[in-house]
C-alpha atoms as a PDB file:
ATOM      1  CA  UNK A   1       0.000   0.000   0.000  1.00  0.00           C
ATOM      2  CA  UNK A   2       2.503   2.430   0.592  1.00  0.00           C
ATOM      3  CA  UNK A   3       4.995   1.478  -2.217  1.00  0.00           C
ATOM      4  CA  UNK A   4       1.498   2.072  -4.541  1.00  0.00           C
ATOM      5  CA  UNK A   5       1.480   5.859  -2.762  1.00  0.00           C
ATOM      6  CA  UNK A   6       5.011   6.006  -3.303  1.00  0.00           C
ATOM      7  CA  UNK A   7       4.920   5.203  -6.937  1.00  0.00           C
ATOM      8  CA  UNK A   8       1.558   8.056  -7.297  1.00  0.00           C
ATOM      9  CA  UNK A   9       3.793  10.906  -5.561  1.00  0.00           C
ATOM     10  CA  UNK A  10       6.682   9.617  -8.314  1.00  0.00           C
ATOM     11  CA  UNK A  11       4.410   9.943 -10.860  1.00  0.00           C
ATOM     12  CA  UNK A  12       2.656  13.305  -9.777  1.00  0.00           C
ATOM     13  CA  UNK A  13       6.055  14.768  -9.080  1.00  0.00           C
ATOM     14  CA  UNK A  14       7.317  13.226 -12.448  1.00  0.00           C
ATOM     15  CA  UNK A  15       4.270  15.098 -14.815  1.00  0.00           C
ATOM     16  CA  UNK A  16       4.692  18.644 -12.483  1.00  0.00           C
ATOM     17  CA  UNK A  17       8.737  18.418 -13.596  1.00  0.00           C
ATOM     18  CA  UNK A  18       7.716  17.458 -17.798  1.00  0.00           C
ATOM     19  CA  UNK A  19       5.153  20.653 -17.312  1.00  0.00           C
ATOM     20  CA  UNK A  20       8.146  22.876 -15.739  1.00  0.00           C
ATOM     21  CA  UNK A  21      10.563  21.894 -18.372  1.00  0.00           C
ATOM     22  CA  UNK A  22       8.120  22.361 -21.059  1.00  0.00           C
ATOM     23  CA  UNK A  23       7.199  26.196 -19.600  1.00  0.00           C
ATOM     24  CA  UNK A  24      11.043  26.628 -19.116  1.00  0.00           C
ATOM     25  CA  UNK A  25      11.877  25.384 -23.072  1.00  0.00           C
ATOM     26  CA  UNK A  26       9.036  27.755 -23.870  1.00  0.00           C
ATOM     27  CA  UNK A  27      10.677  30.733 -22.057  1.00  0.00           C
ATOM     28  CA  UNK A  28      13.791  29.915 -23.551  1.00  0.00           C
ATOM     29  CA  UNK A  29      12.851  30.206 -26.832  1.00  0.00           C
ATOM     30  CA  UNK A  30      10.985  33.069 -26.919  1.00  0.00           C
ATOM     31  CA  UNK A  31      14.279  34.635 -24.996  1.00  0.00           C
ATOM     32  CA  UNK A  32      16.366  33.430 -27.994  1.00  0.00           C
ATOM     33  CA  UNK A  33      14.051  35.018 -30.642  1.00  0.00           C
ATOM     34  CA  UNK A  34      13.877  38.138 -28.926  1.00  0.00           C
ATOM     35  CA  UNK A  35      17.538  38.087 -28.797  1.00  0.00           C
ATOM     36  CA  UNK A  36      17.351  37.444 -32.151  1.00  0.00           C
ATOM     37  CA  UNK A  37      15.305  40.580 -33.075  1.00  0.00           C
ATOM     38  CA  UNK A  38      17.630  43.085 -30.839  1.00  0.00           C
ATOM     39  CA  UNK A  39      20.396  41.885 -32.587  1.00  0.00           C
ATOM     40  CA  UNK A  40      18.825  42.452 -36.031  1.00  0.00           C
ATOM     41  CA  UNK A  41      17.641  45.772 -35.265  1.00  0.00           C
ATOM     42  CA  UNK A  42      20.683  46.585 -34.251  1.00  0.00           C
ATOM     43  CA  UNK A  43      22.519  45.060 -37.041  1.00  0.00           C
ATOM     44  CA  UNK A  44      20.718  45.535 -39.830  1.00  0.00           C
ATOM     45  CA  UNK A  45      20.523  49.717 -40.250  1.00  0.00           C
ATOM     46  CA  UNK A  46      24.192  49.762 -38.962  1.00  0.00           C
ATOM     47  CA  UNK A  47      25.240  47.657 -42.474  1.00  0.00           C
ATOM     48  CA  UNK A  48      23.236  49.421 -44.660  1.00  0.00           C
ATOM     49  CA  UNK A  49      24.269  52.239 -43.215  1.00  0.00           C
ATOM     50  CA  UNK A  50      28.053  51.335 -44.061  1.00  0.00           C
ATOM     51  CA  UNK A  51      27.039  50.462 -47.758  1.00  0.00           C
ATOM     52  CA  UNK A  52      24.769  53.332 -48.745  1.00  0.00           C
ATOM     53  CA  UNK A  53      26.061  55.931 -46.912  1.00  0.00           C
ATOM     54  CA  UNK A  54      29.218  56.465 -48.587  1.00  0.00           C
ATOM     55  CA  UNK A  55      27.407  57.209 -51.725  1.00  0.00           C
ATOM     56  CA  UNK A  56      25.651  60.242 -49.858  1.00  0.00           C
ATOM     57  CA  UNK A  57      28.777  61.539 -48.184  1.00  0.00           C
ATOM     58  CA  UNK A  58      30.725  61.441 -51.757  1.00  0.00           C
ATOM     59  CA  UNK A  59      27.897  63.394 -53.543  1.00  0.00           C
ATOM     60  CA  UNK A  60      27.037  66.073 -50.260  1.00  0.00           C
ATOM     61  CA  UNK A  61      31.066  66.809 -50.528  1.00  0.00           C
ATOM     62  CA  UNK A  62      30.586  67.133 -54.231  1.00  0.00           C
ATOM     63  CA  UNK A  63      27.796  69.583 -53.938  1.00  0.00           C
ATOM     64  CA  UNK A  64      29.579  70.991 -51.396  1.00  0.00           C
ATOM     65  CA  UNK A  65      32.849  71.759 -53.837  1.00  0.00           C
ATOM     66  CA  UNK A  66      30.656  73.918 -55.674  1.00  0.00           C
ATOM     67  CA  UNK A  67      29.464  76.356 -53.478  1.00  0.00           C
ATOM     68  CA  UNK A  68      32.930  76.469 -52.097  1.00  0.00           C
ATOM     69  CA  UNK A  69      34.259  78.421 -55.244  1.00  0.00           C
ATOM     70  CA  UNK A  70      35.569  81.978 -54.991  1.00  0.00           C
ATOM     71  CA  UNK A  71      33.248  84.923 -55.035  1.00  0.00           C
ATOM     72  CA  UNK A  72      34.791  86.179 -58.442  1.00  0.00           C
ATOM     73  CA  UNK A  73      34.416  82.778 -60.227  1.00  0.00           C
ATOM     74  CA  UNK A  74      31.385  82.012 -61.826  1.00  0.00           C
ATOM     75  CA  UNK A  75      29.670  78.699 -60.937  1.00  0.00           C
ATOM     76  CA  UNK A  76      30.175  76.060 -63.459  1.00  0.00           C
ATOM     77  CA  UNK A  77      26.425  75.368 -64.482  1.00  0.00           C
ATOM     78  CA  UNK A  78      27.847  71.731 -66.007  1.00  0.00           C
ATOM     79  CA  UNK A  79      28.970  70.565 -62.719  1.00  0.00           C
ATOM     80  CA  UNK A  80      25.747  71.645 -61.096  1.00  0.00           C
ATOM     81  CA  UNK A  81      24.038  69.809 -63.566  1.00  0.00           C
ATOM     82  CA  UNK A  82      25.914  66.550 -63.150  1.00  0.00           C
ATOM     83  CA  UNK A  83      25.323  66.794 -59.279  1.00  0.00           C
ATOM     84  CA  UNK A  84      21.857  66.998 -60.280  1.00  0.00           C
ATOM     85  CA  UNK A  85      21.647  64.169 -61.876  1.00  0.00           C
ATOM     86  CA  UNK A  86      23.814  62.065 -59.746  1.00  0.00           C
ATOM     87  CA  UNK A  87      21.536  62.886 -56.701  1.00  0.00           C
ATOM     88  CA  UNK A  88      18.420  61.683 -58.547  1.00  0.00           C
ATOM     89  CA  UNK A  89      19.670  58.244 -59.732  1.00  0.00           C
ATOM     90  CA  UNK A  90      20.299  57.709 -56.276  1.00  0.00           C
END
């Protein structure tokens, strides 16, 4: 009689641990995508950032050069025009 309440307190104890480890694994992998998602967010605007932005600083310090001329030089309207168009393909 009391190896058969044993064996019921085993088993009880037994299905309370599977439903623990189960909530735990569940926990767990929400933690890991979550983890997941920081890291992309943080990632991913940081590497386009290092592609694309090179492209914009080249063509600001181009469109920069030209308003950096001397006041007795007259602005070359072909350069201005090329910037133009550079800036819009982009």
């Amino acid at each position: 009689m009391e190896s058969n309440n044993h064996e019921e307190k085993i088993v009880r104890l037994l299905e309370e641990n599977h439903r623990m480890l189960k909530s735990i694994q569940r926990v767990s992998r929400l933690n890991s995508f979550f983890n997941m998602l920081k890291l992309l967010l943080i990632a991913v605007p940081i590497i386009l950032a290092l592609i694309y932005f090179p492209q914009y600083l080249r063509s600001f310090s181009d469109f920069l050069q030209v308003f950096q001329t001397p006041a007795d030089s007259p602005l070359d309207l072909s350069t201005i025009e090329r910037l133009l168009k550079e800036n819009r393909a982009l």
